[in-house]
N, C-alpha and C. Protein backbone atom coordinates (compact mmCIF):
# COMPACT_ATOMS: atom_id res chain seq x y z
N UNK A 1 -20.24 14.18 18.30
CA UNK A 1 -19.13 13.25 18.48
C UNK A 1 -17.88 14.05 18.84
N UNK A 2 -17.39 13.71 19.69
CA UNK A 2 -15.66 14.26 20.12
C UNK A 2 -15.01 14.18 19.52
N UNK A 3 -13.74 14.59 19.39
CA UNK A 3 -12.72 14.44 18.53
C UNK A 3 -11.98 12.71 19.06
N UNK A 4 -11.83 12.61 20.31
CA UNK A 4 -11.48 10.99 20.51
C UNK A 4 -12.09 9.88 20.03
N UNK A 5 -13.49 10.11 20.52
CA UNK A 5 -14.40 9.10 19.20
C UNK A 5 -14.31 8.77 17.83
N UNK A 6 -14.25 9.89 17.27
CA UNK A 6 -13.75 10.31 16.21
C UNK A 6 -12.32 9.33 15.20
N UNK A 7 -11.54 9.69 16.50
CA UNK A 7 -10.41 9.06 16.25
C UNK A 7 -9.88 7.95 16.52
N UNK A 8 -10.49 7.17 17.38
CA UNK A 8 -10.70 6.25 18.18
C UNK A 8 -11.34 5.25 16.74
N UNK A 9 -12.50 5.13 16.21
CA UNK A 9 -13.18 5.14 15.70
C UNK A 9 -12.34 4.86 14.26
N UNK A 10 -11.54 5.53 13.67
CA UNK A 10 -10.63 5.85 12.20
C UNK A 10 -9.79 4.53 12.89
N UNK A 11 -9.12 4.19 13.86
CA UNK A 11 -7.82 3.20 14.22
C UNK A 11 -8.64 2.43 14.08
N UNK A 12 -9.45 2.20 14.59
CA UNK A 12 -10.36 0.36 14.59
C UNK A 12 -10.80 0.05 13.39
N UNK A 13 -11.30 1.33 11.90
CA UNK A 13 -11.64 1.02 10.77
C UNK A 13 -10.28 0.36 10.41
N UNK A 14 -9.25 1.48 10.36
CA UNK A 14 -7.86 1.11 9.71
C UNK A 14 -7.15 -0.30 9.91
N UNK A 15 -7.33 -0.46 11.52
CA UNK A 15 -7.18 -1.75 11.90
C UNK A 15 -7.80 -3.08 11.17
N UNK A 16 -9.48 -2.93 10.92
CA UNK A 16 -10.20 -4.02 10.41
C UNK A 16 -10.39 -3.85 8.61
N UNK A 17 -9.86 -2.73 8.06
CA UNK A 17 -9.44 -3.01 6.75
C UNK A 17 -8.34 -3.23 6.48
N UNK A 18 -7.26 -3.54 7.53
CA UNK A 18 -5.62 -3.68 7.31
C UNK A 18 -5.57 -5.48 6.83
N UNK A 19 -6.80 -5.99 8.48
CA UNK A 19 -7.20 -7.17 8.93
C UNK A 19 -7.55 -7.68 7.27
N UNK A 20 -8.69 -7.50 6.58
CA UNK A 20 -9.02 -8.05 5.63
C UNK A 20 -8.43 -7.99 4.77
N UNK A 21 -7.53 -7.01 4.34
CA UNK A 21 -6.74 -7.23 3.08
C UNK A 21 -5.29 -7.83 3.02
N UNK A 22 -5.18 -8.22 4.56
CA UNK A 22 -3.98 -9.43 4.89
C UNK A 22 -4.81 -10.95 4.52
N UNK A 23 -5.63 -10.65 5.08
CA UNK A 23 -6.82 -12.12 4.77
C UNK A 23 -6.73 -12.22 2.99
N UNK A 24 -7.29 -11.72 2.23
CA UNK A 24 -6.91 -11.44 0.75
C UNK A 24 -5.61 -11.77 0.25
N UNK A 25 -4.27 -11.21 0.69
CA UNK A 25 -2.91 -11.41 0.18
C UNK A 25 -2.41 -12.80 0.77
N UNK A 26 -2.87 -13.38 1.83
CA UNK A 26 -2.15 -14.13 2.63
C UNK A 26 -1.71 -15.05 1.83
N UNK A 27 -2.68 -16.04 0.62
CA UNK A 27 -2.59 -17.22 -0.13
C UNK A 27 -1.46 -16.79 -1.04
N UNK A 28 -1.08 -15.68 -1.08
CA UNK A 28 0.35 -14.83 -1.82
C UNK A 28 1.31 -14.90 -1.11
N UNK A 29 1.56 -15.27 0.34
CA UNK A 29 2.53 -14.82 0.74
C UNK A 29 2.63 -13.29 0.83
N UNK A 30 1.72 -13.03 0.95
CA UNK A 30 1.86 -11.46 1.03
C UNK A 30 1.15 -10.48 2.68
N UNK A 31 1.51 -9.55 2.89
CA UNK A 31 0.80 -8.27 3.48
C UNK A 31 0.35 -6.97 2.90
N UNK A 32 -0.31 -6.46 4.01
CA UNK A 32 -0.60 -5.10 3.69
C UNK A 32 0.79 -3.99 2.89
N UNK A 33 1.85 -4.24 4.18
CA UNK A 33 2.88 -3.02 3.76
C UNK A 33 3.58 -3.63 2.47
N UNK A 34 3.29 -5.17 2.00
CA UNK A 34 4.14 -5.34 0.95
C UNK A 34 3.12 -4.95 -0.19
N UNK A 35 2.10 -5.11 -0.33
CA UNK A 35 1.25 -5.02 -1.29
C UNK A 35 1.39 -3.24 -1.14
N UNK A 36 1.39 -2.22 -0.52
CA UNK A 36 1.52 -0.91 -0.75
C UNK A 36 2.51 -0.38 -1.69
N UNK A 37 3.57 -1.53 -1.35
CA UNK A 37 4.82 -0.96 -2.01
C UNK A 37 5.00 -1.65 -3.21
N UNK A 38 4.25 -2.82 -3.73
CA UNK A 38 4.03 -3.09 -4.71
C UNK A 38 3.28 -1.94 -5.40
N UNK A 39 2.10 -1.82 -5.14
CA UNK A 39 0.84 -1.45 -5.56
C UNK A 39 2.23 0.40 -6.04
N UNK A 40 3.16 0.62 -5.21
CA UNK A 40 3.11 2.00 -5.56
C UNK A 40 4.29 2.24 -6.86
N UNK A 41 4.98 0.92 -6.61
CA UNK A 41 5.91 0.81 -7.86
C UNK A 41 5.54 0.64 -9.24
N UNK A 42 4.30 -0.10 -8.82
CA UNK A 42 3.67 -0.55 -10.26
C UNK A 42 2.44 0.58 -10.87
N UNK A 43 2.07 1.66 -9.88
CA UNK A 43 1.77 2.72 -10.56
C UNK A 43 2.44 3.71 -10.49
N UNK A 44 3.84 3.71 -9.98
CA UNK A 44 4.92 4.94 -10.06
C UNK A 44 5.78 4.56 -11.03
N UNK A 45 6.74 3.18 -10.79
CA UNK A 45 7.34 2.62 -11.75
C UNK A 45 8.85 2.97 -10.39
N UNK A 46 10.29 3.10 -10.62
CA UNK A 46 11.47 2.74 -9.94
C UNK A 46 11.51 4.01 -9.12
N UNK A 47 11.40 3.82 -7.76
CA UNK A 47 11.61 4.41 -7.06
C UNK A 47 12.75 4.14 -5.82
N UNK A 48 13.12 5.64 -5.14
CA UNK A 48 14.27 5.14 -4.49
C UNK A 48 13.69 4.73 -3.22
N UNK A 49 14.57 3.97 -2.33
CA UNK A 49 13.68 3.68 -0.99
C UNK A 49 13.28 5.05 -0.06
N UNK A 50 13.96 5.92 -0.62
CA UNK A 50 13.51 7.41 0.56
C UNK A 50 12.47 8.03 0.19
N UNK A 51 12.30 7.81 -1.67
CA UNK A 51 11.18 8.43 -2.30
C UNK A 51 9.69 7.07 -1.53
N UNK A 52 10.10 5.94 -1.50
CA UNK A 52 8.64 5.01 -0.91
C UNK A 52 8.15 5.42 0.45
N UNK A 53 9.13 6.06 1.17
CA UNK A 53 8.89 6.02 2.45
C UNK A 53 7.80 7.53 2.63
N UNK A 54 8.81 8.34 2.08
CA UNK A 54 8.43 9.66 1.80
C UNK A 54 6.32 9.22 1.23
N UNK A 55 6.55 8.60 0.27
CA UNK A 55 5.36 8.82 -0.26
C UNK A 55 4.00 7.22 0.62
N UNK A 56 4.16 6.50 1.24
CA UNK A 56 3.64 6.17 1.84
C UNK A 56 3.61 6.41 3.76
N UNK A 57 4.41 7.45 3.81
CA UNK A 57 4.40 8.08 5.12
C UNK A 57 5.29 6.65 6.24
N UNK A 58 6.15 5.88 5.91
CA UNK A 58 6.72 4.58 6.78
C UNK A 58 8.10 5.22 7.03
N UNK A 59 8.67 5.00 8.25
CA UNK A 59 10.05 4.92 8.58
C UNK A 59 10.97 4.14 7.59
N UNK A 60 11.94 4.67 7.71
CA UNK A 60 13.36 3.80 7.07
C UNK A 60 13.35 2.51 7.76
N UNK A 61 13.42 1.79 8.93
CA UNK A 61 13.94 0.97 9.19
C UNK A 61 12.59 0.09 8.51
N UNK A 62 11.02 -0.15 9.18
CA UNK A 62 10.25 -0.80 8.22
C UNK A 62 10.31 -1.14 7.01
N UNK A 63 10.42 -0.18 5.77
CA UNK A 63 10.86 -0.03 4.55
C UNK A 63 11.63 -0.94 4.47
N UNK A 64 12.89 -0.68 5.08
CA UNK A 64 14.04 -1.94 4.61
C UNK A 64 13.62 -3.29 5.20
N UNK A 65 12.94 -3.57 5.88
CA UNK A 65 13.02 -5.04 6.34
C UNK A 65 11.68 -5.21 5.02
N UNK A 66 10.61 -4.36 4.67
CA UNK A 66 9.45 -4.65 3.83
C UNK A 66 10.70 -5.19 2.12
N UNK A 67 11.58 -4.18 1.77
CA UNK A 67 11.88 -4.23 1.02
C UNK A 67 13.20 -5.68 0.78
N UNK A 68 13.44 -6.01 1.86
CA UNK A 68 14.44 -6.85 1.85
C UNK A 68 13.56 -8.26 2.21
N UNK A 69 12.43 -8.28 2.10
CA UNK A 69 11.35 -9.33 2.53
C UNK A 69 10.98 -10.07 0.67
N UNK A 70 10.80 -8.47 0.09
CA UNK A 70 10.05 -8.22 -0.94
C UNK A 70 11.37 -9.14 -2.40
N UNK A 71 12.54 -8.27 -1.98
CA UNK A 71 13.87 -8.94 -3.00
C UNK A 71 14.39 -10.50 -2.41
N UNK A 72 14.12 -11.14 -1.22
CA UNK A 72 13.71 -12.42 -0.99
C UNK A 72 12.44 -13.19 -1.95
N UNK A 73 11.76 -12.28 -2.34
CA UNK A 73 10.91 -13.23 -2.46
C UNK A 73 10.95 -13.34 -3.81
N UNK A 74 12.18 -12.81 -4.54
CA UNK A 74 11.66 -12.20 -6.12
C UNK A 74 10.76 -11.29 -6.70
N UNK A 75 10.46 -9.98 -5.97
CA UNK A 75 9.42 -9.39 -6.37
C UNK A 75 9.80 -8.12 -6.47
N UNK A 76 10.97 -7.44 -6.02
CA UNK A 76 11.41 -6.17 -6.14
C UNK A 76 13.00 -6.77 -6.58
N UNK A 77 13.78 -5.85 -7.23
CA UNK A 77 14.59 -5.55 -7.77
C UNK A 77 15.42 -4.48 -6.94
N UNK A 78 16.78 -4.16 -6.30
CA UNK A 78 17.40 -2.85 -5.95
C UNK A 78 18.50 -2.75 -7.39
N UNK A 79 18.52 -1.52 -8.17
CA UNK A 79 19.07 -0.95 -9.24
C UNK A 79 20.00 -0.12 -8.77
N UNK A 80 20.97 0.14 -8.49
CA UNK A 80 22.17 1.51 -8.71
C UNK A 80 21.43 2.74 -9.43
N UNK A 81 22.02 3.49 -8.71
CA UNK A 81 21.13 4.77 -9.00
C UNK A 81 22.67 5.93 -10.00
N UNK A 82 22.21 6.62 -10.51
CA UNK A 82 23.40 7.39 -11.14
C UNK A 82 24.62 7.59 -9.70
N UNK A 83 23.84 8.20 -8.56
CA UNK A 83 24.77 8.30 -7.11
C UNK A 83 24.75 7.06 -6.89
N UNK A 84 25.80 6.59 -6.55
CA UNK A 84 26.47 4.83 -6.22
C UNK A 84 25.69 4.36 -4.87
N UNK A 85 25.32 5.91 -3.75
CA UNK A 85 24.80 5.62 -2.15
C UNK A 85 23.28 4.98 -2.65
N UNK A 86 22.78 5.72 -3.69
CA UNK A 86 20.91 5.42 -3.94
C UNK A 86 21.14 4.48 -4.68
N UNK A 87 19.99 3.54 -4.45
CA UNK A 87 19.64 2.29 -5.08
C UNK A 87 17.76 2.65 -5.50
N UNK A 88 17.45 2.30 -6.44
CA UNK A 88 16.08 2.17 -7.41
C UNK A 88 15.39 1.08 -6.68
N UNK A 89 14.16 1.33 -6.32
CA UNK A 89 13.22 -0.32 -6.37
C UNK A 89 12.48 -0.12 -7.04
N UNK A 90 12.99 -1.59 -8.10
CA UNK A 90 11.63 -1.96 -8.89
C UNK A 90 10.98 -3.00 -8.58
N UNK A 91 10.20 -3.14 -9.52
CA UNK A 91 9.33 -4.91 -9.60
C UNK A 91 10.37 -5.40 -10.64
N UNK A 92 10.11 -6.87 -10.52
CA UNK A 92 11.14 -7.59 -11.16
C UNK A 92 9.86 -7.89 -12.41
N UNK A 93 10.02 -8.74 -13.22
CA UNK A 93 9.40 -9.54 -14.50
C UNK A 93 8.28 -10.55 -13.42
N UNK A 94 8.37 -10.99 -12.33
CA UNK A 94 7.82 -12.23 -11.93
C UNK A 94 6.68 -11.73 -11.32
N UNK A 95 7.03 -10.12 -10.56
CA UNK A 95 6.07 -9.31 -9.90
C UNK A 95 5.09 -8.87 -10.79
N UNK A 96 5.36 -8.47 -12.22
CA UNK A 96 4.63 -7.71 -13.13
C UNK A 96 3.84 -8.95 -13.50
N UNK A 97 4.22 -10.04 -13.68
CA UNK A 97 3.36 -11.61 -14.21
C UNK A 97 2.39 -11.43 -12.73
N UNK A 98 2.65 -11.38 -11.82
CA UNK A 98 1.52 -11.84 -10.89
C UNK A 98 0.65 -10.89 -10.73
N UNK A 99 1.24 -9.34 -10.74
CA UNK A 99 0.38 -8.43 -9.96
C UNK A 99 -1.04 -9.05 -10.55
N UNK A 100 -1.56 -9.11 -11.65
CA UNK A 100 -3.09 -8.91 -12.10
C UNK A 100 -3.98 -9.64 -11.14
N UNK A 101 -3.39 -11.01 -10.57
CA UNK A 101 -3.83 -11.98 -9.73
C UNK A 101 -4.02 -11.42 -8.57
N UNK A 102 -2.76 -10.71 -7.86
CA UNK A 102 -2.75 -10.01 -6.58
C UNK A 102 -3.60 -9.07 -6.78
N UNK A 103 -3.70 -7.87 -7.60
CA UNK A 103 -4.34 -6.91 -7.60
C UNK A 103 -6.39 -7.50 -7.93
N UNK A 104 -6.71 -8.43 -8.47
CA UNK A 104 -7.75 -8.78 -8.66
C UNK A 104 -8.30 -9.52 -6.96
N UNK A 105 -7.65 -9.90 -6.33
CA UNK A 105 -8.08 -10.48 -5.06
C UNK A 105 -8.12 -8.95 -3.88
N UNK A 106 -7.23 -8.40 -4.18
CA UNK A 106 -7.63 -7.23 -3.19
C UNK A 106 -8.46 -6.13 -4.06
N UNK A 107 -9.17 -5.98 -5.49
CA UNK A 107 -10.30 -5.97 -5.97
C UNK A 107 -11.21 -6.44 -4.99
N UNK A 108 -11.13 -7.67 -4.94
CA UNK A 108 -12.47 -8.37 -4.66
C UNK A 108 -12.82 -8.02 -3.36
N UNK A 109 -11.70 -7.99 -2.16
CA UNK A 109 -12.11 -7.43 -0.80
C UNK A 109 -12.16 -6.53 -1.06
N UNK A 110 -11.70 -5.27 -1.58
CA UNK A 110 -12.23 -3.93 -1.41
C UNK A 110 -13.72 -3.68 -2.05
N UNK A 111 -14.60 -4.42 -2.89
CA UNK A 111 -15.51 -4.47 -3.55
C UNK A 111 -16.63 -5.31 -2.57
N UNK A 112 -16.26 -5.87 -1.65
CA UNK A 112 -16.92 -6.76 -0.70
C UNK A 112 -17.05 -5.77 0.68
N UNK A 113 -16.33 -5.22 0.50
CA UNK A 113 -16.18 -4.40 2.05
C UNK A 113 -16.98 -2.95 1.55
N UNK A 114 -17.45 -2.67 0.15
CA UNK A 114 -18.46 -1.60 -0.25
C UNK A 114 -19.60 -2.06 -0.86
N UNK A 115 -19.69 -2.99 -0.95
CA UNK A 115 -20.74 -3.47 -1.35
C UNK A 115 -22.52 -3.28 -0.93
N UNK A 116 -22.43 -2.55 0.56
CA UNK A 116 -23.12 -2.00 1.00
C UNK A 116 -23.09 -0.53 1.54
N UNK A 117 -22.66 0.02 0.61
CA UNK A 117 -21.81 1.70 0.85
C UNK A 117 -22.02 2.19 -0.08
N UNK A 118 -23.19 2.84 0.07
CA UNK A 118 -23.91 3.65 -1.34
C UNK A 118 -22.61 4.65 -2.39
N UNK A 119 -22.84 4.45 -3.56
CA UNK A 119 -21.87 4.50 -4.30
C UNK A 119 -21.06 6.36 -4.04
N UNK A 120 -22.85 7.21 -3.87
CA UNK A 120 -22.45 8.81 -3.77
C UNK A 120 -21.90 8.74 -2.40
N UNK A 121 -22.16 8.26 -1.62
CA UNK A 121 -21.15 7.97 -0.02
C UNK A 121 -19.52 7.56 -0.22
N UNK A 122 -19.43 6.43 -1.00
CA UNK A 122 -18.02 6.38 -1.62
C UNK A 122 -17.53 7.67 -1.69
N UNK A 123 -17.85 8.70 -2.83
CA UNK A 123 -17.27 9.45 -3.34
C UNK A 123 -17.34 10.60 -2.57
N UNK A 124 -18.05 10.84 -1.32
CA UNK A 124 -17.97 11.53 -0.65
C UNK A 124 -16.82 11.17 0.30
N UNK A 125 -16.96 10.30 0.30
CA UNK A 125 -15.92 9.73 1.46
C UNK A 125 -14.43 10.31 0.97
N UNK A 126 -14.22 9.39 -0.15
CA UNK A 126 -13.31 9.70 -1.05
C UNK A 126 -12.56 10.89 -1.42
N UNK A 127 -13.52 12.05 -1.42
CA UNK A 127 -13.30 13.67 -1.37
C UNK A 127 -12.83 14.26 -0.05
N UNK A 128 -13.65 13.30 1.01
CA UNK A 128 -13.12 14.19 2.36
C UNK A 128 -11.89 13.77 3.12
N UNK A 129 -11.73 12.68 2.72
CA UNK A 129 -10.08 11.84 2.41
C UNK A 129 -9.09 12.87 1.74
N UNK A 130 -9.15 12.75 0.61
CA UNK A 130 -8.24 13.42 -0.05
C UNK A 130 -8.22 14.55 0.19
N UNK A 131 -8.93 15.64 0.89
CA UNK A 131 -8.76 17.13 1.68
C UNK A 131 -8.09 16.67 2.23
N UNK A 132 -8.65 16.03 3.55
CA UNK A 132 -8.04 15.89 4.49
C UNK A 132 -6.54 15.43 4.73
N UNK A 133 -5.90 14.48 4.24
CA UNK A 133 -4.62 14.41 3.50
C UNK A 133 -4.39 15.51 3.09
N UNK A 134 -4.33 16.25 2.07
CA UNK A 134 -3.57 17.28 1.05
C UNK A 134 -3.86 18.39 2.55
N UNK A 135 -4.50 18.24 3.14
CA UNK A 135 -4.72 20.16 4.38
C UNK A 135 -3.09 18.89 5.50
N UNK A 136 -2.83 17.87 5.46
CA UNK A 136 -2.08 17.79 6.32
C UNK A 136 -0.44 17.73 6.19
N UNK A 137 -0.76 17.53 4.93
CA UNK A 137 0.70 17.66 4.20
C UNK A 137 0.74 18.99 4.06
């Protein structure tokens, strides 16, 4: 296999697992990039918007329209930071009541979409992921 195949190949997965786990959030009012930045507050806890971007690899300008989507909807919080310029995002009280619901439905697609993906393949997968990340950072 070539390296274009290859890669070619990774966009159309990324593409059709982006696809299904919008299908999953949708009855939420939700997406992919909002559920990331949920998903990263609620296992990081208050982060600043440069630290979300930084750590899910997104531009500033995305970020702010995700995050100004997100404090529309009641689900993030912006906090004052000790420096008056940085502001904190959290989850609010309403986000922490729902996540279990949200997080149990994109359970269920990610558990549907392996369901035929032998479990030691997972974890292989899983390993050559996380090289691969950590050799690119």
């Amino acid at each position: 296999m070539n390296s274009h195949e290859l890669f070619h190949t990774l966009h159309q997965l990324s593409r059709q697992l982006t696809n299904k786990l919008n299908e999953a959030l949708k009855p939420f009012g939700l997406f992919n990039a909002q559920w990331a930045v949920i998903f990263v507050l609620n296992k990081r806890g208050s982060l600043t918007q440069k630290e979300l971007c930084d750590y899910l690899f997104v531009e500033a300008p995305p970020m702010t329209r995700t995050i100004q989507r997100l404090v529309k909807q009641g689900y993030v919080k912006q906090v004052p930071g000790i420096d008056k310029r940085e502001k904190h995002v959290q989850l609010t009280e309403e986000a922490l009541k729902l996540y279990p619901e949200w997080e149990n439905a994109v359970n269920e697609v990610n558990h549907g979409l392996l369901k035929h993906f032998p479990s030691a393949s997972q974890e292989e997968l899983s390993k050559l992921q996380k090289s691969w990340l950590h050799q690119l950072l």
